[in-house]
PDB file of N, CA and C in Angstrom:
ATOM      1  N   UNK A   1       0.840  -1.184   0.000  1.00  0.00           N
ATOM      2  CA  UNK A   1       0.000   0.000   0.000  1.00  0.00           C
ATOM      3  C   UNK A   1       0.875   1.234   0.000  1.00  0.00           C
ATOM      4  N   UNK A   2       0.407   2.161  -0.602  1.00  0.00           N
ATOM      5  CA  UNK A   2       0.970   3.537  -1.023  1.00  0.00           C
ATOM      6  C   UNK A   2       0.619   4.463  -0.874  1.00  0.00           C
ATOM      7  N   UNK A   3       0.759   5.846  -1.155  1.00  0.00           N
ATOM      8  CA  UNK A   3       0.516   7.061  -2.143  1.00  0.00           C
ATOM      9  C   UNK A   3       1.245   7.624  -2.086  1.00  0.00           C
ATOM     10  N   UNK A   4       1.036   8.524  -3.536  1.00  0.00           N
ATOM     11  CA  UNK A   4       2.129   8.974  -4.155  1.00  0.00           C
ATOM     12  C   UNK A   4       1.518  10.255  -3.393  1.00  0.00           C
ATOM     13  N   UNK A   5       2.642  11.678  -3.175  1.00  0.00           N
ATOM     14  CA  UNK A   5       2.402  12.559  -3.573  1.00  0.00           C
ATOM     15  C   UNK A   5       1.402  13.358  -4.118  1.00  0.00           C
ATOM     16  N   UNK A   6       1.807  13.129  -5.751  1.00  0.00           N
ATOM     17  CA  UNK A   6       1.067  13.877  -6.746  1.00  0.00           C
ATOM     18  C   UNK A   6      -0.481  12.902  -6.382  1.00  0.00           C
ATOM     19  N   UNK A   7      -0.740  12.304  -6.324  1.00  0.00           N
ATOM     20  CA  UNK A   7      -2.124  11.809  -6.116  1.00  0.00           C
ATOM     21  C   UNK A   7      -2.726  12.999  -4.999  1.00  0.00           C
ATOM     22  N   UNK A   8      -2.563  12.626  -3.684  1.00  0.00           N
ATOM     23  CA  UNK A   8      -2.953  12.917  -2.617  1.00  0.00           C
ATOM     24  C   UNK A   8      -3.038  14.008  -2.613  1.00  0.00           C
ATOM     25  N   UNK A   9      -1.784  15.254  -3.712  1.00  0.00           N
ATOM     26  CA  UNK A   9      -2.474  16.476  -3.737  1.00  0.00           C
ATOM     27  C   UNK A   9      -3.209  16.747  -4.581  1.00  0.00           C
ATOM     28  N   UNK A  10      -3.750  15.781  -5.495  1.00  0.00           N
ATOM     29  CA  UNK A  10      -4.938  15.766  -6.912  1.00  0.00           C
ATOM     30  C   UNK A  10      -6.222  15.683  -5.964  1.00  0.00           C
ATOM     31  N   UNK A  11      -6.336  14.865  -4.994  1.00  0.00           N
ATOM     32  CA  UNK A  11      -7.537  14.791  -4.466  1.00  0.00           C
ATOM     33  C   UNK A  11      -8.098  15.978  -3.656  1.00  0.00           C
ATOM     34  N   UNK A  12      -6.279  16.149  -2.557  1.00  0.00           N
ATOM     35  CA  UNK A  12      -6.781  17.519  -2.009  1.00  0.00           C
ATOM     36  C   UNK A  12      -7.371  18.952  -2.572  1.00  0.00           C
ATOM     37  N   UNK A  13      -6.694  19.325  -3.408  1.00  0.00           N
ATOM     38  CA  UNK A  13      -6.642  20.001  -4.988  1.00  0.00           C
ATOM     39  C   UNK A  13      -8.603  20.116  -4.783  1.00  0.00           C
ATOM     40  N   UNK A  14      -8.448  18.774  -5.525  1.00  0.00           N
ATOM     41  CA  UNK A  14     -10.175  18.320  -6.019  1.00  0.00           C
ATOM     42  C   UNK A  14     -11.062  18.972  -5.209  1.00  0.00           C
ATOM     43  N   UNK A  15     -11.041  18.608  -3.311  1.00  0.00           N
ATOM     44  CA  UNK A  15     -11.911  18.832  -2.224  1.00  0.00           C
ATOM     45  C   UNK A  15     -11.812  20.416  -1.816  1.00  0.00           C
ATOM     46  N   UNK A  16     -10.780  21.136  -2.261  1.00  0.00           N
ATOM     47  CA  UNK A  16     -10.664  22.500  -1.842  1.00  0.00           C
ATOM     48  C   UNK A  16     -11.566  23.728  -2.088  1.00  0.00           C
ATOM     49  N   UNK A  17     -12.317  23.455  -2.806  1.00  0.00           N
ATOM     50  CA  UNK A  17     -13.329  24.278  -2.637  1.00  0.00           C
ATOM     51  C   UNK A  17     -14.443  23.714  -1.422  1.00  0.00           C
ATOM     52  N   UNK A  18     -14.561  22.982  -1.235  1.00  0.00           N
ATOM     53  CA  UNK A  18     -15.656  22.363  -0.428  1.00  0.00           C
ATOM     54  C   UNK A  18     -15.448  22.603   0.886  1.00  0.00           C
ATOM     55  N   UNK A  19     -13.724  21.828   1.188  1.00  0.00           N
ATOM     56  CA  UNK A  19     -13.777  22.560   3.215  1.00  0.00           C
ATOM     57  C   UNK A  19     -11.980  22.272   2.960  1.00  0.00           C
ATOM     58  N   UNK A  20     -11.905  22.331   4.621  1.00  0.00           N
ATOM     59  CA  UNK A  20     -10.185  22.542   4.930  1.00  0.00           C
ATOM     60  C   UNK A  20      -9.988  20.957   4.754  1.00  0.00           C
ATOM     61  N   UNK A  21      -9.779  20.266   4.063  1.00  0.00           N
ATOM     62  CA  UNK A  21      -9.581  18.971   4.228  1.00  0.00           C
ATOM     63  C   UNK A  21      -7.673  18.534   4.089  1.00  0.00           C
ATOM     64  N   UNK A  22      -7.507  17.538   4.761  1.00  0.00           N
ATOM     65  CA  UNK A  22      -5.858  17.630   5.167  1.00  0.00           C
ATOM     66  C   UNK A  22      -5.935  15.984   5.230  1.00  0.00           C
ATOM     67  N   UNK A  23      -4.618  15.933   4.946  1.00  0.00           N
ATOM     68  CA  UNK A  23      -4.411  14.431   4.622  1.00  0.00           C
ATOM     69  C   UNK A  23      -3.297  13.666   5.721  1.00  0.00           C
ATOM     70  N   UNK A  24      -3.760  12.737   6.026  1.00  0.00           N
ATOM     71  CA  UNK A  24      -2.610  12.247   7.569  1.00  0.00           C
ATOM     72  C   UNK A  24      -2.342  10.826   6.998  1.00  0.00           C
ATOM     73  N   UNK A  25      -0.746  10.496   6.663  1.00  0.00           N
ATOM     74  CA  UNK A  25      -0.413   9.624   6.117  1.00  0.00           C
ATOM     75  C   UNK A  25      -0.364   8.356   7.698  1.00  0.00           C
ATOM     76  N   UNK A  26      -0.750   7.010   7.219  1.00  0.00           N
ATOM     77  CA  UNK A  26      -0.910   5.932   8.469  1.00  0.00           C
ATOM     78  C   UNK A  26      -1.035   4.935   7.677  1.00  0.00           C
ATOM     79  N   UNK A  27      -0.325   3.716   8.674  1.00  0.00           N
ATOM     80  CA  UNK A  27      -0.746   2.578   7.672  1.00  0.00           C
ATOM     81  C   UNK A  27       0.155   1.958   6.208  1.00  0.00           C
ATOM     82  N   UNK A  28       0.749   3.112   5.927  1.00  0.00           N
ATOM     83  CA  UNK A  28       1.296   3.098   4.676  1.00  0.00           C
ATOM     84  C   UNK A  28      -0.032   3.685   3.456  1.00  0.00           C
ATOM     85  N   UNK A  29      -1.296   4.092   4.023  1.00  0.00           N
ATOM     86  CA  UNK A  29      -1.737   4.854   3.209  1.00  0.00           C
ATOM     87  C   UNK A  29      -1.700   6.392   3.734  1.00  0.00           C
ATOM     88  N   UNK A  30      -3.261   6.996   3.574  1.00  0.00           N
ATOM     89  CA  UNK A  30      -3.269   8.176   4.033  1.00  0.00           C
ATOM     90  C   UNK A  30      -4.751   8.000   4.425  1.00  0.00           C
ATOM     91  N   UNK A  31      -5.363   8.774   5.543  1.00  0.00           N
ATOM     92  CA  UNK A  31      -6.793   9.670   6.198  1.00  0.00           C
ATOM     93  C   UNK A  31      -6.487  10.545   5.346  1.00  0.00           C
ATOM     94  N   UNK A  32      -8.324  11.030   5.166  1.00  0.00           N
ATOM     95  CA  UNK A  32      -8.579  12.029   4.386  1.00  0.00           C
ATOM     96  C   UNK A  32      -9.427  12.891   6.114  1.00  0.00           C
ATOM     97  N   UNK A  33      -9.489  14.425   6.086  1.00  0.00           N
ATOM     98  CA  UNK A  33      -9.736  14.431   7.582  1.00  0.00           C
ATOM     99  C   UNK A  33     -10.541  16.074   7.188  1.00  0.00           C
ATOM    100  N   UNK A  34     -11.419  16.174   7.705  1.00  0.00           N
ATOM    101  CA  UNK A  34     -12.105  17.675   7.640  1.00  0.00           C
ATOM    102  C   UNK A  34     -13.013  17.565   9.139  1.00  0.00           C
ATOM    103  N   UNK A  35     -12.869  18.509   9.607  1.00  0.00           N
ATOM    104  CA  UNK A  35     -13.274  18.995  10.935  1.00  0.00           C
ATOM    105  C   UNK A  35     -13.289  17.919  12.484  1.00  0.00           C
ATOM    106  N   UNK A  36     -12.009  17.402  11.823  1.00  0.00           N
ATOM    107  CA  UNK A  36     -11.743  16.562  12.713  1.00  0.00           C
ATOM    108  C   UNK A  36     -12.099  15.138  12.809  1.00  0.00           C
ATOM    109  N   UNK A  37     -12.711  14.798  11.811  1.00  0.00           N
ATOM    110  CA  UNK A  37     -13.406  13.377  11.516  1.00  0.00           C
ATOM    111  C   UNK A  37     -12.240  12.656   9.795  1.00  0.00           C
ATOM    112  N   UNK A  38     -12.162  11.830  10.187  1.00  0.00           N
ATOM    113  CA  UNK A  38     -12.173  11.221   8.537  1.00  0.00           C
ATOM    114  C   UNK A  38     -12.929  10.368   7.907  1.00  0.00           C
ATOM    115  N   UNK A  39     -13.337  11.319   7.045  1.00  0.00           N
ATOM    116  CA  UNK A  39     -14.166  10.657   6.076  1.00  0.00           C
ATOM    117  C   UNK A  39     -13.846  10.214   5.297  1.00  0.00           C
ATOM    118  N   UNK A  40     -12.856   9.847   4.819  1.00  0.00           N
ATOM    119  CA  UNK A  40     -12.015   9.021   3.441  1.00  0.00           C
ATOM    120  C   UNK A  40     -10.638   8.592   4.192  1.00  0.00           C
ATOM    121  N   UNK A  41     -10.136   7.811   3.110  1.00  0.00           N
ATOM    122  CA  UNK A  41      -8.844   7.462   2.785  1.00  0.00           C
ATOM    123  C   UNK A  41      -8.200   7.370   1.427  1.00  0.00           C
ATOM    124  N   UNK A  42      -6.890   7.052   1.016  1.00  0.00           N
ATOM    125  CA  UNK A  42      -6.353   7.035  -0.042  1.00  0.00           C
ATOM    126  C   UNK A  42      -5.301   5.714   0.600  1.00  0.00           C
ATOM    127  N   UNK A  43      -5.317   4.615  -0.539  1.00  0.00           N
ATOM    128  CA  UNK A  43      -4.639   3.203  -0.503  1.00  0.00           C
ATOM    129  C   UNK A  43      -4.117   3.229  -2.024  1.00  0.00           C
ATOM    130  N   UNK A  44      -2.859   2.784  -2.082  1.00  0.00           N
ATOM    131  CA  UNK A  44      -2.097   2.971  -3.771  1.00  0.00           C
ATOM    132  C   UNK A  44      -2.796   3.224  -4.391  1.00  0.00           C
ATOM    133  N   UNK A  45      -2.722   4.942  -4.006  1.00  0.00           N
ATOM    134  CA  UNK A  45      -3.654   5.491  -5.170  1.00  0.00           C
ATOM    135  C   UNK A  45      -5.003   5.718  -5.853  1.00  0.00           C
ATOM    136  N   UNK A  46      -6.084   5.354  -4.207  1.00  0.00           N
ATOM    137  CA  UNK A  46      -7.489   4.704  -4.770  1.00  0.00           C
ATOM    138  C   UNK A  46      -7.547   5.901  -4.112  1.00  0.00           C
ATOM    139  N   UNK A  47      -8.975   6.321  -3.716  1.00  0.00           N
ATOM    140  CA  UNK A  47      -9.463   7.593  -2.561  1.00  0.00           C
ATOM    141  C   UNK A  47     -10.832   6.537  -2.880  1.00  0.00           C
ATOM    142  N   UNK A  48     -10.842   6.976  -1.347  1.00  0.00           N
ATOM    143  CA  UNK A  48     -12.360   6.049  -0.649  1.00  0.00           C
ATOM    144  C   UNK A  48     -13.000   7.123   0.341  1.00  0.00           C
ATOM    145  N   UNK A  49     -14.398   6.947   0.051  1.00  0.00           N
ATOM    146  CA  UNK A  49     -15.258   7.818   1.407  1.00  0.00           C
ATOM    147  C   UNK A  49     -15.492   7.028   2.008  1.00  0.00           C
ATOM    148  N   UNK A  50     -16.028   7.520   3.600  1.00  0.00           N
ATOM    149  CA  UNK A  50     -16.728   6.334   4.313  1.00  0.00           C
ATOM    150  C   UNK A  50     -18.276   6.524   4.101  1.00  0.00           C
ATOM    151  N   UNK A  51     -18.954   5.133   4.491  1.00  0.00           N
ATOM    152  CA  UNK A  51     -20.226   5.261   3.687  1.00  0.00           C
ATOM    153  C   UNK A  51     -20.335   4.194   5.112  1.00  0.00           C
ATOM    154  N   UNK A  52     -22.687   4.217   5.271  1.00  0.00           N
ATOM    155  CA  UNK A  52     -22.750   3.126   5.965  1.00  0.00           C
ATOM    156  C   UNK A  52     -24.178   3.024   4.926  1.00  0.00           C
ATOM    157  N   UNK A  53     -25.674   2.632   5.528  1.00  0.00           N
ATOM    158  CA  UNK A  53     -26.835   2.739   4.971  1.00  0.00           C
ATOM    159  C   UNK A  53     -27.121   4.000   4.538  1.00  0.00           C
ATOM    160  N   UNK A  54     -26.400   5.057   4.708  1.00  0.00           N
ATOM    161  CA  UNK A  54     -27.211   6.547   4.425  1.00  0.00           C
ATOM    162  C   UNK A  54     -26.805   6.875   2.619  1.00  0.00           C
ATOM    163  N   UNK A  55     -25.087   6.071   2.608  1.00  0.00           N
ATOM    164  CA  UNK A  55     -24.909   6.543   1.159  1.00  0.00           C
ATOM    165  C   UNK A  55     -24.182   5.403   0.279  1.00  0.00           C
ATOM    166  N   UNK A  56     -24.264   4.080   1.030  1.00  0.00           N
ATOM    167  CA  UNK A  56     -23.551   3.313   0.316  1.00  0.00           C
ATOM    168  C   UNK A  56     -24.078   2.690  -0.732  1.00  0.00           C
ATOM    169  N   UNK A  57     -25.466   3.270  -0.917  1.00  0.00           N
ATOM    170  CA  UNK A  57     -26.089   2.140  -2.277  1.00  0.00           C
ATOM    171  C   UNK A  57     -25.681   3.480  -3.689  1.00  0.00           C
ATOM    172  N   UNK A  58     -25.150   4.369  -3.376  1.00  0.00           N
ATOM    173  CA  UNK A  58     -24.769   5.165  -4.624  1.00  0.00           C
ATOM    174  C   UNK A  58     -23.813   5.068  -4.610  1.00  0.00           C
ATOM    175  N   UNK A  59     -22.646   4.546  -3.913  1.00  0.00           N
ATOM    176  CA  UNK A  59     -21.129   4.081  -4.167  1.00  0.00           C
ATOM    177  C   UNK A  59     -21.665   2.536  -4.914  1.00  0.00           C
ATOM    178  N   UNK A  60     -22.745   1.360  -4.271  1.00  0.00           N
ATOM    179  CA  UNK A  60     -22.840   0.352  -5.243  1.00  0.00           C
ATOM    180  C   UNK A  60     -22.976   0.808  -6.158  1.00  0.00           C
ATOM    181  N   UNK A  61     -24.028   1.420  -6.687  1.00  0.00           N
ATOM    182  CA  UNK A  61     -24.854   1.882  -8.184  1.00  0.00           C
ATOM    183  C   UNK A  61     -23.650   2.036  -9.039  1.00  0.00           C
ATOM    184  N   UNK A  62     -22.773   2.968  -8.700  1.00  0.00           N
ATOM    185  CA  UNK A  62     -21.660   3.617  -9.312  1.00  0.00           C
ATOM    186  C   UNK A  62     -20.379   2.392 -10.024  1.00  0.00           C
ATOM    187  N   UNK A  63     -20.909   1.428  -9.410  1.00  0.00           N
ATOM    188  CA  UNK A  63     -20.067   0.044  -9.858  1.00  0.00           C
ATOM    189  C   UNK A  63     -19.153  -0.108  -8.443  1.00  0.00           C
ATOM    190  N   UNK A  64     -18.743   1.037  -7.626  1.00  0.00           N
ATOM    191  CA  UNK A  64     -17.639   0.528  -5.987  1.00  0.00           C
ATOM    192  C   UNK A  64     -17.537  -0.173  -5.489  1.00  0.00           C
ATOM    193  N   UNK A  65     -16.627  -0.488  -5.107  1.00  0.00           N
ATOM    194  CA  UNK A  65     -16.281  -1.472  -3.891  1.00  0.00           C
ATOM    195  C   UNK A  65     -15.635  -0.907  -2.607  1.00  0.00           C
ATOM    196  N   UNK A  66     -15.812  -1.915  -1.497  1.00  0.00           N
ATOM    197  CA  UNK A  66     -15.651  -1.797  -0.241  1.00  0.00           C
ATOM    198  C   UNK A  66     -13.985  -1.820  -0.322  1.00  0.00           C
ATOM    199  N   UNK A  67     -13.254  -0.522   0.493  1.00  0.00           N
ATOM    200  CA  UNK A  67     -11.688  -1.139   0.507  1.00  0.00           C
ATOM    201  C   UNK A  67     -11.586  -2.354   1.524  1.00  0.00           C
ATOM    202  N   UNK A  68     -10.774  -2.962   1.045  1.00  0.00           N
ATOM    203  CA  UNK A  68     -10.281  -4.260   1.650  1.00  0.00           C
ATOM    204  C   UNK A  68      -8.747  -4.110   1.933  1.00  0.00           C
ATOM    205  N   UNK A  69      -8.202  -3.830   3.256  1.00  0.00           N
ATOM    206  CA  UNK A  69      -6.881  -4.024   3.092  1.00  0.00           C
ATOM    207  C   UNK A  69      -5.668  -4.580   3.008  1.00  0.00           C
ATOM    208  N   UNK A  70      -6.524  -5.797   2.919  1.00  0.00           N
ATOM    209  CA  UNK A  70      -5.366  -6.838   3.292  1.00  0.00           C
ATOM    210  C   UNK A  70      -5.590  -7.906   2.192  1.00  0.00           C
ATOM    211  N   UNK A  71      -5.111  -7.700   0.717  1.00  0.00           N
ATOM    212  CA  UNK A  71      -5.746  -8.822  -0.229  1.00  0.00           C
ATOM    213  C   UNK A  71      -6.202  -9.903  -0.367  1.00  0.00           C
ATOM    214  N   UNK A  72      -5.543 -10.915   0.774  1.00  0.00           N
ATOM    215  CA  UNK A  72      -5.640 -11.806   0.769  1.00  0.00           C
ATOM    216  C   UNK A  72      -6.595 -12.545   1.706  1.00  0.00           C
ATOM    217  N   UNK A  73      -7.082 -11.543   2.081  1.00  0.00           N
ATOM    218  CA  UNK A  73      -8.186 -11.866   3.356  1.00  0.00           C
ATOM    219  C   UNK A  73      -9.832 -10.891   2.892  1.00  0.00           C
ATOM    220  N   UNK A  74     -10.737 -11.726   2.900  1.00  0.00           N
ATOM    221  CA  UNK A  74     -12.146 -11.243   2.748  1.00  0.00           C
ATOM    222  C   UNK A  74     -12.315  -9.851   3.605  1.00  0.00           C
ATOM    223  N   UNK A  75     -11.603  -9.455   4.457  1.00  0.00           N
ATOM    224  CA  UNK A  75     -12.231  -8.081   5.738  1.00  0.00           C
ATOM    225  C   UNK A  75     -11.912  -7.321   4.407  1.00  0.00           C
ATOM    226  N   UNK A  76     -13.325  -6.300   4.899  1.00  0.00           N
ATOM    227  CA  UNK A  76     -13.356  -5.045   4.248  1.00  0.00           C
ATOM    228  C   UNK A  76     -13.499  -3.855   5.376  1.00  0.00           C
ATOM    229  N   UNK A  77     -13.767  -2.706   4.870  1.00  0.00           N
ATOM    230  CA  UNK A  77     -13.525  -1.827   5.869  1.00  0.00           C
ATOM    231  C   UNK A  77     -14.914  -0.629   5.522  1.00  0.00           C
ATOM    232  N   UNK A  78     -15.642  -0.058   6.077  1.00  0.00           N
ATOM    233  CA  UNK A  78     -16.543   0.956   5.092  1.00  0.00           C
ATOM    234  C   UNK A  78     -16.317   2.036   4.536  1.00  0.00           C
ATOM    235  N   UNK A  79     -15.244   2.217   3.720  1.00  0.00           N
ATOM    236  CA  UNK A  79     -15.125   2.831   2.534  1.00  0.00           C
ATOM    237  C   UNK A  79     -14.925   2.795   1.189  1.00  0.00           C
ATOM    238  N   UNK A  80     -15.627   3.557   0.427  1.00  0.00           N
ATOM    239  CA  UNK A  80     -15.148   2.612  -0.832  1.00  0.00           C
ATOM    240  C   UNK A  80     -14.904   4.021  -1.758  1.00  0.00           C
ATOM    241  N   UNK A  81     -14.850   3.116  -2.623  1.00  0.00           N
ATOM    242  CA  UNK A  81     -13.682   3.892  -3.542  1.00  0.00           C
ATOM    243  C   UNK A  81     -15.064   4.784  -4.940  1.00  0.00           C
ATOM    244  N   UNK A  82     -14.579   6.108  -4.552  1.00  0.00           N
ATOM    245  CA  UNK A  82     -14.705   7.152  -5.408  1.00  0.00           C
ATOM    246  C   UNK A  82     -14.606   6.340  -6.825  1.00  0.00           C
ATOM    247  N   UNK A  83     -15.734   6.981  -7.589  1.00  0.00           N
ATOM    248  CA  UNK A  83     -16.030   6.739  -8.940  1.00  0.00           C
ATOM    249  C   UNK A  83     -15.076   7.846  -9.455  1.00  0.00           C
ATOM    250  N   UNK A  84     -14.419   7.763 -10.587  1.00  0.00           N
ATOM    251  CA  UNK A  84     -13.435   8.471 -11.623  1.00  0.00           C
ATOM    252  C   UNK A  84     -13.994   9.648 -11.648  1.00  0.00           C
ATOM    253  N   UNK A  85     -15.476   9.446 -12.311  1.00  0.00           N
ATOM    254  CA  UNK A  85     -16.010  10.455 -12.544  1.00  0.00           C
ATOM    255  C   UNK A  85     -16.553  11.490 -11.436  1.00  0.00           C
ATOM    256  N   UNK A  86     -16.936  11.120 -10.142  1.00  0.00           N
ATOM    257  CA  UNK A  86     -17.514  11.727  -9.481  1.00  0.00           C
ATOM    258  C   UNK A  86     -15.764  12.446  -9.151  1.00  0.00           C
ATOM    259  N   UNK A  87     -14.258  12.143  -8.871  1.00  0.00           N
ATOM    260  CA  UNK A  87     -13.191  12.293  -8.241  1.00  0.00           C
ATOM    261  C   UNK A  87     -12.924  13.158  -9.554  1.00  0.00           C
ATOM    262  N   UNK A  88     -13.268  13.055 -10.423  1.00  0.00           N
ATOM    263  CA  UNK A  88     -12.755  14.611 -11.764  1.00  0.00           C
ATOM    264  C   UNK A  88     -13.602  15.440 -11.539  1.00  0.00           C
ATOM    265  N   UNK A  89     -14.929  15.431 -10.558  1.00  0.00           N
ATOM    266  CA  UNK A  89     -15.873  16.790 -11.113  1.00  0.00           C
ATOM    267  C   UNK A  89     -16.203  17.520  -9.262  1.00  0.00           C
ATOM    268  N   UNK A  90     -15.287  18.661  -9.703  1.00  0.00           N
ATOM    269  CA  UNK A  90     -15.206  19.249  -8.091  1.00  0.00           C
ATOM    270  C   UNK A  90     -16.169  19.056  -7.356  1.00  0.00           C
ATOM    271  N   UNK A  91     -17.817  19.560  -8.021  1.00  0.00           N
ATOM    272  CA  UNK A  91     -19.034  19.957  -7.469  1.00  0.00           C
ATOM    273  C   UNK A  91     -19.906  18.934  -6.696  1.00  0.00           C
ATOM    274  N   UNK A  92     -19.757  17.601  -7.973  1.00  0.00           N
ATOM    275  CA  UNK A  92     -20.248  16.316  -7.349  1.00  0.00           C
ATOM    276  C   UNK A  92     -19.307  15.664  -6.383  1.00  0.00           C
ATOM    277  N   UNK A  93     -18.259  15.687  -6.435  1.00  0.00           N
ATOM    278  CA  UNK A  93     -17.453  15.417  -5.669  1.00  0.00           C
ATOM    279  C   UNK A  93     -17.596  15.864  -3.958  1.00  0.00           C
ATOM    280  N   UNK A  94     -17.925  17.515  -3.627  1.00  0.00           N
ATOM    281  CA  UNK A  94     -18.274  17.785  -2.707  1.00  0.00           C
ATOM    282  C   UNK A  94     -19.052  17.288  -2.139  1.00  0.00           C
ATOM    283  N   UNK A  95     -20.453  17.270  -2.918  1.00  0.00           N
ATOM    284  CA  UNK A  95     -21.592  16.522  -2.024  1.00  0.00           C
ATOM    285  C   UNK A  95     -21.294  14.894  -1.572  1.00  0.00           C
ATOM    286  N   UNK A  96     -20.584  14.328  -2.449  1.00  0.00           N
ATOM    287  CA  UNK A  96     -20.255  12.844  -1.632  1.00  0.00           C
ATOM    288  C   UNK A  96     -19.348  12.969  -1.281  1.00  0.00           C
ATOM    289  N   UNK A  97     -18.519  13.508  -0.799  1.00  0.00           N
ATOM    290  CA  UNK A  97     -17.301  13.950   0.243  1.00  0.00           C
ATOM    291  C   UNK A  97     -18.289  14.304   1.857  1.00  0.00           C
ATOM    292  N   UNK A  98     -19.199  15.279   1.332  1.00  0.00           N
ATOM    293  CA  UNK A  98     -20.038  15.986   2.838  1.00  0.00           C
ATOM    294  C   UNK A  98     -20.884  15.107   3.119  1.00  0.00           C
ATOM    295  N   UNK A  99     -21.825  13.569   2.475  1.00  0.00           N
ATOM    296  CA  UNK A  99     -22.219  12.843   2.686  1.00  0.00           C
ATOM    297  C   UNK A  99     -21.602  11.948   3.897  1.00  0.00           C
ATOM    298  N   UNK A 100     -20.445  11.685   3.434  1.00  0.00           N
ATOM    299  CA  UNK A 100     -19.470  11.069   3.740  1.00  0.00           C
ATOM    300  C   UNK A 100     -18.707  11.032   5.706  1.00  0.00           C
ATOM    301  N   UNK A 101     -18.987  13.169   5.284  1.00  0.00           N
ATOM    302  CA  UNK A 101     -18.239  13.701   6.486  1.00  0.00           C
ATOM    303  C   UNK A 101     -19.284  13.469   7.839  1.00  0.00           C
ATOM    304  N   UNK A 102     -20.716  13.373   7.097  1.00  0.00           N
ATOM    305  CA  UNK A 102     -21.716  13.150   7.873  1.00  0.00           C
ATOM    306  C   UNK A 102     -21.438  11.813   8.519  1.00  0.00           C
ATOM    307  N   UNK A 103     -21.061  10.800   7.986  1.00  0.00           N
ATOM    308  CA  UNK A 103     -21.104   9.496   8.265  1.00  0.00           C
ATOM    309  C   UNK A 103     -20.202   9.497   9.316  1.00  0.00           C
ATOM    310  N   UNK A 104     -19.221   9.902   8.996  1.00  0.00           N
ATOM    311  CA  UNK A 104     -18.036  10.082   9.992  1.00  0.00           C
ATOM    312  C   UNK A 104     -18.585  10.615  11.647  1.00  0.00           C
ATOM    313  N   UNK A 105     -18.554  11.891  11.126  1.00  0.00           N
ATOM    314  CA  UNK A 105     -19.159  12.773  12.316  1.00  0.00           C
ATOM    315  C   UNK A 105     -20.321  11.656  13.244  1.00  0.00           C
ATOM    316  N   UNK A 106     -21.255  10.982  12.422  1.00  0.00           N
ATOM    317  CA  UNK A 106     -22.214  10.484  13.453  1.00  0.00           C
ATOM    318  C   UNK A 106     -22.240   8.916  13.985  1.00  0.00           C
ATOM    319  N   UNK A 107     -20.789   8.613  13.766  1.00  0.00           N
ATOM    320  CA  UNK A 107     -19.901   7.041  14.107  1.00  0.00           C
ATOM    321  C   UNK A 107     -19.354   7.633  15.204  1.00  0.00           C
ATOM    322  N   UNK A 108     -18.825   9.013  15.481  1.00  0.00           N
ATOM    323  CA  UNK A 108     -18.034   9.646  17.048  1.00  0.00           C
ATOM    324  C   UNK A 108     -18.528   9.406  18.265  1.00  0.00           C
TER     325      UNK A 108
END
């Protein structure tokens, strides 16, 4: 598990209009972190929100999957991985980022 750099500031980049979001490398990946919660991660190069029943059937729809960190083992974890398209388009991007931050915030 990884990230590069240039990724992690493509995503941050991406979320900056939306809020202060800051990235805390762990794990050998990275937390994605806005107001003190994290709502995402980044694993070689993927970016994942966290999701539970409130938003995870539009990460299914979208084709996503659950990150799993350990390949070789079935555990997954509840985040999954950002659609291409929603991670190129700032605007949509926000709202399932703040979906996301919600999820976070109400797991505390």
């Amino acid at each position: 598990m990884g990230v590069s750099d240039e990724f992690a500031e493509f995503v941050i980049d991406q979320l900056s209009g939306w809020g202060d979001v800051s990235v805390r490398r762990m794990f050998g990946g990275a937390g994605l972190y806005c107001e003190g919660a994290m709502f995402g991660l980044i694993a070689d190069d993927v970016a994942y929100l966290k999701a539970d029943d409130s938003n995870r059937e539009a990460f299914l729809q979208a084709g996503s999957s659950a990150f799993q960190p350990f390949p070789d083992k079935k555990m997954t974890m509840p985040y999954y991985d950002i659609p291409v398209d929603v991670l190129e388009n700032r605007d949509e991007l926000a709202g399932w980022a703040e979906r996301s931050l919600a999820v976070a915030k109400s797991k505390k």
